[in-house]
Every structure is written in structure tokens, then in C-alpha cells.
PDB file of N, CA and C in Angstrom:
ATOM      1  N   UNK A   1      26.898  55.513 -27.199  1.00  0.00           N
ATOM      2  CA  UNK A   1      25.969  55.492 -26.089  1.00  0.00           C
ATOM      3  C   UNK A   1      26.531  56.296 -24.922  1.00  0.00           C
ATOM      4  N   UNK A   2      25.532  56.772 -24.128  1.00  0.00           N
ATOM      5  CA  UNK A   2      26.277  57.998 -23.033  1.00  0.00           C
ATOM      6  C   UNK A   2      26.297  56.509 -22.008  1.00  0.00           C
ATOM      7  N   UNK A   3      26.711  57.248 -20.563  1.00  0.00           N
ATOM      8  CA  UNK A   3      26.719  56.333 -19.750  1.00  0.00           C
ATOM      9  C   UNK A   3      25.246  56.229 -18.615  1.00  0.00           C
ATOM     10  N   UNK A   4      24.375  56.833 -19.475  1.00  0.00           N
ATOM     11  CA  UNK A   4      23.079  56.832 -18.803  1.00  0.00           C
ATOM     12  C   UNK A   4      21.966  55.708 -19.276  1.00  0.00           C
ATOM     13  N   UNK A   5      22.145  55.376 -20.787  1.00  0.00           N
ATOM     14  CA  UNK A   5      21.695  54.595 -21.831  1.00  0.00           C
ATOM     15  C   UNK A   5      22.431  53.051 -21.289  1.00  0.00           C
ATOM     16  N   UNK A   6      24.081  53.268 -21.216  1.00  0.00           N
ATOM     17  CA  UNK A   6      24.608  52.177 -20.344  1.00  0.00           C
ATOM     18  C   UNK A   6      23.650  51.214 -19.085  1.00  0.00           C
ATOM     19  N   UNK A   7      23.854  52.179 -18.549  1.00  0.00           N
ATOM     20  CA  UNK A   7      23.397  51.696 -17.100  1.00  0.00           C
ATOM     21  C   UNK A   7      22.157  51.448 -16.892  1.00  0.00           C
ATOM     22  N   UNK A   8      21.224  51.530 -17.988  1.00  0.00           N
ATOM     23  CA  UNK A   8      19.750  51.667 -18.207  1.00  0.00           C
ATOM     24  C   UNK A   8      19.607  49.596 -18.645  1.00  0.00           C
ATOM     25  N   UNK A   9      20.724  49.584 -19.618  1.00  0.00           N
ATOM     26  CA  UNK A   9      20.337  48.376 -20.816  1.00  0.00           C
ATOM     27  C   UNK A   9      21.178  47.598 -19.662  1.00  0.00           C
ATOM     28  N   UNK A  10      22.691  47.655 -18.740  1.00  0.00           N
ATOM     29  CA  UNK A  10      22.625  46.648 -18.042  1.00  0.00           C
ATOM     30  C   UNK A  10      21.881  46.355 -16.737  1.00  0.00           C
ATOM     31  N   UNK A  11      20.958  47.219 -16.473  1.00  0.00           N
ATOM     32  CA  UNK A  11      20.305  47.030 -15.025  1.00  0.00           C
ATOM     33  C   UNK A  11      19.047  45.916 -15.743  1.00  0.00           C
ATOM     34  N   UNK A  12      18.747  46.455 -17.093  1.00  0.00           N
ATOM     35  CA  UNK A  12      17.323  46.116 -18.059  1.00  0.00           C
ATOM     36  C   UNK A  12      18.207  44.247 -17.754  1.00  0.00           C
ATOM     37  N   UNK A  13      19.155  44.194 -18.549  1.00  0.00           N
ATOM     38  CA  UNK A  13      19.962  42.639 -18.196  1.00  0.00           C
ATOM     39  C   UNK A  13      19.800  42.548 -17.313  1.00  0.00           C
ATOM     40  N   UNK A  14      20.779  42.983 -16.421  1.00  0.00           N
ATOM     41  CA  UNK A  14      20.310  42.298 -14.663  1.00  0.00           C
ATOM     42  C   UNK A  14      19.277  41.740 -14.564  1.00  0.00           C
ATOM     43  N   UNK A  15      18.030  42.611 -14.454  1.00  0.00           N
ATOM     44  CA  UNK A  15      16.641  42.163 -14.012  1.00  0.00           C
ATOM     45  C   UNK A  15      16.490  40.833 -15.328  1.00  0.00           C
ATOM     46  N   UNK A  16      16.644  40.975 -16.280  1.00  0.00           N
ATOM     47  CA  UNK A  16      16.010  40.037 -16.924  1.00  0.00           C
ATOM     48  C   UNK A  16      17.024  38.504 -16.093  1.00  0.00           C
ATOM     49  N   UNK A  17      18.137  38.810 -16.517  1.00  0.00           N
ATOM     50  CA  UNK A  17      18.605  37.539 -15.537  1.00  0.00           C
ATOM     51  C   UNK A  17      18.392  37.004 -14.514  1.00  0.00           C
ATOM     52  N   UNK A  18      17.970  37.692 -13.734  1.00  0.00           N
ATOM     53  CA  UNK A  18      17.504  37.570 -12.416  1.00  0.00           C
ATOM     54  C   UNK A  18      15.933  36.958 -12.544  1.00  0.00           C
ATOM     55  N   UNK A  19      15.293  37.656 -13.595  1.00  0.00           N
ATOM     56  CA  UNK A  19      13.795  37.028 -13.952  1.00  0.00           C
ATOM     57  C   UNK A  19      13.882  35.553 -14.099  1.00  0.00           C
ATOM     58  N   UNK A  20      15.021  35.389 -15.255  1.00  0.00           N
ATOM     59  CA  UNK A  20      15.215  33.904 -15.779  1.00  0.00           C
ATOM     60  C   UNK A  20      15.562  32.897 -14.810  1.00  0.00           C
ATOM     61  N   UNK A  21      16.682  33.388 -13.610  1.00  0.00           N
ATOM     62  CA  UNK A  21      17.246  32.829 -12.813  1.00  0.00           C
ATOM     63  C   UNK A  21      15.945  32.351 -11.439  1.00  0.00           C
ATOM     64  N   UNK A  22      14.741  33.185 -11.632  1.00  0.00           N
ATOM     65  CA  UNK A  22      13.867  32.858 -10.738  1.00  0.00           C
ATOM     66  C   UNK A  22      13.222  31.747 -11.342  1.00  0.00           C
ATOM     67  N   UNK A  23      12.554  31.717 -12.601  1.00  0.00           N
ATOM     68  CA  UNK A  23      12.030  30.931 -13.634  1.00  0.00           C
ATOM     69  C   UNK A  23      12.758  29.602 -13.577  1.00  0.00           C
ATOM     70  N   UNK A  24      13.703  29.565 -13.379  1.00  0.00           N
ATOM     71  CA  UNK A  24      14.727  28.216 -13.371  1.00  0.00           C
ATOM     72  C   UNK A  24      14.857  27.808 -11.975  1.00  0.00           C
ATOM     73  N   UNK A  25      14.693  28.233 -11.022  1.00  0.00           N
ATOM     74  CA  UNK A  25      14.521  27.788  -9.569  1.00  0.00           C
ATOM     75  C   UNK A  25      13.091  27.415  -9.418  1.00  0.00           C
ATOM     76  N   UNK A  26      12.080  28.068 -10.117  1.00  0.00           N
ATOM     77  CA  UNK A  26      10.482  27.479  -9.496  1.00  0.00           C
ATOM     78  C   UNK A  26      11.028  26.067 -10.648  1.00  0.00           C
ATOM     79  N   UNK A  27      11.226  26.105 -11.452  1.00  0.00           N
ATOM     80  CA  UNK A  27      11.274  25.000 -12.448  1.00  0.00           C
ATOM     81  C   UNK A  27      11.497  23.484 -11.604  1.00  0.00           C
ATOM     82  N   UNK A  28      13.051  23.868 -11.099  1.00  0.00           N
ATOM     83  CA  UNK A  28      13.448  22.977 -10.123  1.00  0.00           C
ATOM     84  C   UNK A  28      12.829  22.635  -9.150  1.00  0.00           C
ATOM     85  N   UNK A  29      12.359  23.042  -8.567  1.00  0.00           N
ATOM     86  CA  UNK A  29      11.426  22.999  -7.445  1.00  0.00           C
ATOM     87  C   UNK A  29      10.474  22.050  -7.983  1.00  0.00           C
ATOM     88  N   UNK A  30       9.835  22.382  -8.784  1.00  0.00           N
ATOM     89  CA  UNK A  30       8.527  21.831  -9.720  1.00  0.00           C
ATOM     90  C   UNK A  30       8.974  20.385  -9.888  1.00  0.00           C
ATOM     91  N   UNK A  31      10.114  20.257 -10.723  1.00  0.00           N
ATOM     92  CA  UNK A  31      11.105  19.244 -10.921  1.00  0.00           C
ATOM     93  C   UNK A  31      11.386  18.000 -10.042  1.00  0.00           C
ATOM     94  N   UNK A  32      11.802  18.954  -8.594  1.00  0.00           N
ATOM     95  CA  UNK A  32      12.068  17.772  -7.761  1.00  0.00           C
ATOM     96  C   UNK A  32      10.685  17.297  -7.074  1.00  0.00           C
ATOM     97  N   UNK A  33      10.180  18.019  -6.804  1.00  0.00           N
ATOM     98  CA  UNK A  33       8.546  17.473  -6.650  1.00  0.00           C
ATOM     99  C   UNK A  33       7.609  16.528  -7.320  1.00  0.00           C
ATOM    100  N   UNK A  34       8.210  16.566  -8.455  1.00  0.00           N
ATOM    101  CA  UNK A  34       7.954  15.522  -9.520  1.00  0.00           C
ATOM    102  C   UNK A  34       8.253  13.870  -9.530  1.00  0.00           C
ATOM    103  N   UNK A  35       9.488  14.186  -8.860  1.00  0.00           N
ATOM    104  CA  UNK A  35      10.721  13.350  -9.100  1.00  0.00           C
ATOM    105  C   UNK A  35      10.004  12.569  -7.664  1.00  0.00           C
ATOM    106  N   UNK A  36       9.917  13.680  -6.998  1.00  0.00           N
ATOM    107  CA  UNK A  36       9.603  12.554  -5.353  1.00  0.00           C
ATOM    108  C   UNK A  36       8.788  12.241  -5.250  1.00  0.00           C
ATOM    109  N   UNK A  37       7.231  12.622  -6.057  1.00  0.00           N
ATOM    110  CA  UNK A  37       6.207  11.871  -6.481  1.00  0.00           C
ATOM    111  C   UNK A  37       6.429  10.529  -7.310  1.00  0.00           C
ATOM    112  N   UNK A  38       7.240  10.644  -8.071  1.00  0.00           N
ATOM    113  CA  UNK A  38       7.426   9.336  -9.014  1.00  0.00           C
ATOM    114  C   UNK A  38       7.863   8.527  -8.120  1.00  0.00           C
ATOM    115  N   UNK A  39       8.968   8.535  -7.354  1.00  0.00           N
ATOM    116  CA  UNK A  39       9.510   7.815  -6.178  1.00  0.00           C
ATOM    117  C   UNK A  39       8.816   6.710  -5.468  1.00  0.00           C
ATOM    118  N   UNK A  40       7.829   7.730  -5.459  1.00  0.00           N
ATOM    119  CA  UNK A  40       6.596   7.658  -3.888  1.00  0.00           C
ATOM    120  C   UNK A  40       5.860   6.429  -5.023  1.00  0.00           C
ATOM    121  N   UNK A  41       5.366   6.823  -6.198  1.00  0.00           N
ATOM    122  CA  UNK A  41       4.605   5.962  -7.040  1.00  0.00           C
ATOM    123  C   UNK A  41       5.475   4.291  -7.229  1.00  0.00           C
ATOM    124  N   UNK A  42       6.670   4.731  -7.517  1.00  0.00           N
ATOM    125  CA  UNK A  42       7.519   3.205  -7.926  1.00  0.00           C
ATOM    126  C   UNK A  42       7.511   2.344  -6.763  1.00  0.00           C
ATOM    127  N   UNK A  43       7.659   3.115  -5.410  1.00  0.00           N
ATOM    128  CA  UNK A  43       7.699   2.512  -4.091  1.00  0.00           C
ATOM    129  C   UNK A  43       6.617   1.579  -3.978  1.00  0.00           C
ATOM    130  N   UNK A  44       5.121   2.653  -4.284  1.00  0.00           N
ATOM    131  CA  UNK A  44       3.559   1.699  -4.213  1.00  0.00           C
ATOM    132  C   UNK A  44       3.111   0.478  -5.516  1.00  0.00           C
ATOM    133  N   UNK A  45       4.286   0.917  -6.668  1.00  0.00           N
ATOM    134  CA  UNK A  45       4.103   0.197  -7.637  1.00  0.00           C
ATOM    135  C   UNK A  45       4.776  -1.669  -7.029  1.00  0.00           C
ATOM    136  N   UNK A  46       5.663  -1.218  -6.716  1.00  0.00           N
ATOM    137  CA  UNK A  46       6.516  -2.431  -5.914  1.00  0.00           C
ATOM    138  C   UNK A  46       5.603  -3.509  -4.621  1.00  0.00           C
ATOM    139  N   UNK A  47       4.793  -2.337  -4.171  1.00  0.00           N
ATOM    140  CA  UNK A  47       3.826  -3.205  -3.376  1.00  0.00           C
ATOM    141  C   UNK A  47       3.047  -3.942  -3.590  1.00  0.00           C
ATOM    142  N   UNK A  48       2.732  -3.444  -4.996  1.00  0.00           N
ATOM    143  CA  UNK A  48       1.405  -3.784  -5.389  1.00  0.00           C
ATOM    144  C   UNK A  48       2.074  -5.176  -6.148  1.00  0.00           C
ATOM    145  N   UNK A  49       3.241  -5.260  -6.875  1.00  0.00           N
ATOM    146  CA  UNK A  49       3.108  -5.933  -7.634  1.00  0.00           C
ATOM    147  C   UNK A  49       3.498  -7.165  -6.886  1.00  0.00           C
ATOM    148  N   UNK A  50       4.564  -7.153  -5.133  1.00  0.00           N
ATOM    149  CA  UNK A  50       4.594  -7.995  -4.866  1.00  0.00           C
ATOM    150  C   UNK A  50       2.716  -8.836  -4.469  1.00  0.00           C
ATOM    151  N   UNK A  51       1.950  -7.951  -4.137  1.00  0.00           N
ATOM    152  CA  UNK A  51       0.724  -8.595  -3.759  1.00  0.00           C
ATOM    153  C   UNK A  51       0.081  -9.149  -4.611  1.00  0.00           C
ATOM    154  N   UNK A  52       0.373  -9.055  -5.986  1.00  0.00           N
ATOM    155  CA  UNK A  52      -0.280  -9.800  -7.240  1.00  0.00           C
ATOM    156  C   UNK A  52       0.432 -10.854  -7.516  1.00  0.00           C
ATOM    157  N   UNK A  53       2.237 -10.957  -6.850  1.00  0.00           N
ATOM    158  CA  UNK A  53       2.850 -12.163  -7.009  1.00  0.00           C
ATOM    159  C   UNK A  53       1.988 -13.193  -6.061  1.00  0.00           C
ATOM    160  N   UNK A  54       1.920 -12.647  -4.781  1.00  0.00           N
ATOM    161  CA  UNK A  54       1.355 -13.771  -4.121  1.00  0.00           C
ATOM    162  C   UNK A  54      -0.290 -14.156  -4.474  1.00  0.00           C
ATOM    163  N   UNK A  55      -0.712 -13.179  -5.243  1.00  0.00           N
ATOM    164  CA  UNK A  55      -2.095 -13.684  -5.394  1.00  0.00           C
ATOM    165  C   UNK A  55      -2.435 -14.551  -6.542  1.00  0.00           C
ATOM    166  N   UNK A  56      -1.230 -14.296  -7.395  1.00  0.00           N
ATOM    167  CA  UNK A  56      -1.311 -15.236  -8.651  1.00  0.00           C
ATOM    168  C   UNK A  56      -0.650 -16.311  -7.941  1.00  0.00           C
ATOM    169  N   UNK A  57      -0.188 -16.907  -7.119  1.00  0.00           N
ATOM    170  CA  UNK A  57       0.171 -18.113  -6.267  1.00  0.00           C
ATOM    171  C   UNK A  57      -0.972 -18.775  -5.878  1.00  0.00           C
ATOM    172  N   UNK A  58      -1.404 -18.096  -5.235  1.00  0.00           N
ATOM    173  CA  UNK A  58      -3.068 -18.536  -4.506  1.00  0.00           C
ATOM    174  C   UNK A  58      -3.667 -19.020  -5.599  1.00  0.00           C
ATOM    175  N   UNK A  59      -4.220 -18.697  -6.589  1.00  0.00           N
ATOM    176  CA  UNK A  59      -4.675 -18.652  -8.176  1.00  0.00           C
ATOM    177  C   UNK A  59      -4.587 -20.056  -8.423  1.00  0.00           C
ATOM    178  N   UNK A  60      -2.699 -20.134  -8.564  1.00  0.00           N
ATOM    179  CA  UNK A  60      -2.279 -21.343  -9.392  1.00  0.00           C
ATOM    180  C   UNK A  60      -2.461 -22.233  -8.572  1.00  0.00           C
ATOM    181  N   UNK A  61      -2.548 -21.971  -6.898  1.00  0.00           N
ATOM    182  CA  UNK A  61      -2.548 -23.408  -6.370  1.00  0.00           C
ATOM    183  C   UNK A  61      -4.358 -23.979  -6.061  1.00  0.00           C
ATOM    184  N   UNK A  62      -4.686 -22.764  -5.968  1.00  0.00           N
ATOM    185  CA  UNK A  62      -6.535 -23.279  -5.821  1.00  0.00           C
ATOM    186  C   UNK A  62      -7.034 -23.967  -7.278  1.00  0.00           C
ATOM    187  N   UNK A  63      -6.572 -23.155  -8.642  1.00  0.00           N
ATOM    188  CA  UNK A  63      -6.764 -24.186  -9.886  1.00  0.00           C
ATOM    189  C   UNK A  63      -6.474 -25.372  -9.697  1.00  0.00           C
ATOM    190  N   UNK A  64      -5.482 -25.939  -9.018  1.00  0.00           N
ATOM    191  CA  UNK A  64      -4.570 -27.273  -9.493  1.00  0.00           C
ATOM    192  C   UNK A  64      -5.146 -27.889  -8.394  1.00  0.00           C
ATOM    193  N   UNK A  65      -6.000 -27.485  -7.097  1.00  0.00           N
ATOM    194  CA  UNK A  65      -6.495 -28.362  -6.526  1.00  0.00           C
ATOM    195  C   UNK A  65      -8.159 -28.134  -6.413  1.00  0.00           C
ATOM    196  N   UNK A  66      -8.381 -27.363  -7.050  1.00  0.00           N
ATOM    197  CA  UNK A  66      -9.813 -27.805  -8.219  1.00  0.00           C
ATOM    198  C   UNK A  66      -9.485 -28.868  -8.844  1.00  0.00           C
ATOM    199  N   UNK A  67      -8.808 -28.722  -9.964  1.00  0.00           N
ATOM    200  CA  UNK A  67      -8.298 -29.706 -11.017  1.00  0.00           C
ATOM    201  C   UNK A  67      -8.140 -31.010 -11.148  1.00  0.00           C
ATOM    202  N   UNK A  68      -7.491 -31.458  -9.526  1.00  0.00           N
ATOM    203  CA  UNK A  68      -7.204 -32.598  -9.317  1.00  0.00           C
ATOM    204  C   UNK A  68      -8.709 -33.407  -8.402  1.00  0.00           C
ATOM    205  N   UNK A  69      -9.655 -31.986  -7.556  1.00  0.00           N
ATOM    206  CA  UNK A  69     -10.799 -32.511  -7.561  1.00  0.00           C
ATOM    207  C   UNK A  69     -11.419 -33.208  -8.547  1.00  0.00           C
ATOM    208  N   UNK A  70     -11.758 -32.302  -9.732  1.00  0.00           N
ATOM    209  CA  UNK A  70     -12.591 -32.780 -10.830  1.00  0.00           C
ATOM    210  C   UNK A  70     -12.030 -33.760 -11.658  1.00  0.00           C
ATOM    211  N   UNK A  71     -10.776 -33.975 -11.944  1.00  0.00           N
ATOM    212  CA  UNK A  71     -10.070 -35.023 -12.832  1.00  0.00           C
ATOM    213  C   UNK A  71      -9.325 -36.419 -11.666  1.00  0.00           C
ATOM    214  N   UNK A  72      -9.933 -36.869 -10.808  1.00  0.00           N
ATOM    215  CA  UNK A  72      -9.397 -36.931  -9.598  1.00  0.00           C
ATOM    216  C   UNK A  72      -8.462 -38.240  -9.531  1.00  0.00           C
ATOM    217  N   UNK A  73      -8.680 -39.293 -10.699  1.00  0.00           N
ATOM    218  CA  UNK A  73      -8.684 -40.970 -11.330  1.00  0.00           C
ATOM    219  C   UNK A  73      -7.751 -40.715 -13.097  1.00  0.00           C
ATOM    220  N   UNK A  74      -7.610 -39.215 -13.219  1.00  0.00           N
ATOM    221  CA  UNK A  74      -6.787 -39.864 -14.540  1.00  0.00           C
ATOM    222  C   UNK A  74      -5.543 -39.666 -15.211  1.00  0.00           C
ATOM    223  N   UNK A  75      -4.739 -40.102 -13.835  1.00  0.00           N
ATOM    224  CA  UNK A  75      -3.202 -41.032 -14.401  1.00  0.00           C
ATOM    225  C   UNK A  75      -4.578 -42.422 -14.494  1.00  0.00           C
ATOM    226  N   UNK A  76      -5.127 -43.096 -13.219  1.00  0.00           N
ATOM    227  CA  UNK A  76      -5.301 -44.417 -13.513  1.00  0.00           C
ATOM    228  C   UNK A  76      -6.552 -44.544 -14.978  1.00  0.00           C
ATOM    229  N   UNK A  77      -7.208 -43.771 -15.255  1.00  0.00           N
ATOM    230  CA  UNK A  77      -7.878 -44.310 -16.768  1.00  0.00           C
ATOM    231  C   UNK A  77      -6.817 -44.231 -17.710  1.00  0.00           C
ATOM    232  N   UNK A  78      -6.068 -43.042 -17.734  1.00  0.00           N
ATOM    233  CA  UNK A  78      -4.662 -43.524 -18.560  1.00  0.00           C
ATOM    234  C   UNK A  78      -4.024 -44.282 -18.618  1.00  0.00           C
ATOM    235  N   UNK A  79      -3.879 -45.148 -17.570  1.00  0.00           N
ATOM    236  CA  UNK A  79      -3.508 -46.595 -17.608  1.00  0.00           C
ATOM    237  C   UNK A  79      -4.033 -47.429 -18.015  1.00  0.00           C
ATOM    238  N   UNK A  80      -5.561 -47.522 -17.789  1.00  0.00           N
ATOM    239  CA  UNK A  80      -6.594 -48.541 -18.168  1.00  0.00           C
ATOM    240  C   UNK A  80      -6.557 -48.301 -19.622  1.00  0.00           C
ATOM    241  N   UNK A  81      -6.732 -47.092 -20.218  1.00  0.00           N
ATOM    242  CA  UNK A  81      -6.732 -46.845 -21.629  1.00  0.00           C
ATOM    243  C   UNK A  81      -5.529 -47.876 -22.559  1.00  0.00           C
ATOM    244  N   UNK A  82      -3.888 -47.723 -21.813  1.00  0.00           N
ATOM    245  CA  UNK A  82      -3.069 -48.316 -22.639  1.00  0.00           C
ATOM    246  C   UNK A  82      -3.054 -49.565 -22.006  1.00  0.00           C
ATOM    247  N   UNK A  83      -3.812 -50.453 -20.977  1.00  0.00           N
ATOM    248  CA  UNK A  83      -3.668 -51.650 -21.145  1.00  0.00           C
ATOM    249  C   UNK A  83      -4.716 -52.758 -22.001  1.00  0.00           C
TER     250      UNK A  83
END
């Protein structure tokens, strides 16, 4: 190879590296944008789920005092039953 053919095929490298090396920075970019969206999501996931803790509270305690409305006498028929 002369040194014209040289300097042709490593500039042709250069640029391609430099292509790849751009390709791999938008990547990252893309990447961490991703990443701080997911973030942002686990953060609202956490909110949410504490607000379903307390609402399944509310739940269990309005059932159990339904419950004790409508069944309101039976420990005492259970008693009457085994005496």
C-alpha cells in the first residue's frame, strides 16, 4: 500500500470510530433518560401503594363494623345455642 491508500483507510477508521463513539453517547443519553423515568415511576409507584395501604384499612375497618351491625347478638345466641 502507498502512503496515500494509508491515510485514506485510517481517516475512513477515524470517522467510523468517531461515528460509533457518537452512536454510543446518544445511546447513553437515551439510557439515562430511561433510567430517570423509571425512578420518577417507582417514586409514584410507592405513593400509590402507600394510599391503597391505607385504603384497604378503611375497607377492613368499615366491613367489621358493618358486620358487627348486622350480626350484632352472636357471641350471645352462641351461648344460648350451647346452653
Amino acid at each position: 500500500m502507498n502512503a496515500h491508500a494509508q491515510s485514506q483507510s485510517s481517516t475512513s477508521a477515524t470517522q467510523a470510530k468517531e461515528r460509533h463513539y457518537a452512536q454510543l453517547a446518544s445511546s447513553l443519553t437515551r439510557l439515562s433518560r430511561a433510567v430517570g423515568q423509571t425512578a420518577d415511576l417507582f417514586e409514584q409507584l410507592q405513593v400509590d401503594l402507600d394510599s391503597m395501604r391505607i385504603l384497604a384499612g378503611a375497607h377492613a375497618a368499615q366491613f367489621m363494623t358493618v358486620a358487627t351491625e348486622l350480626v350484632p347478638n352472636a357471641e350471645d345466641d352462641v351461648a344460648k345455642e350451647k346452653a
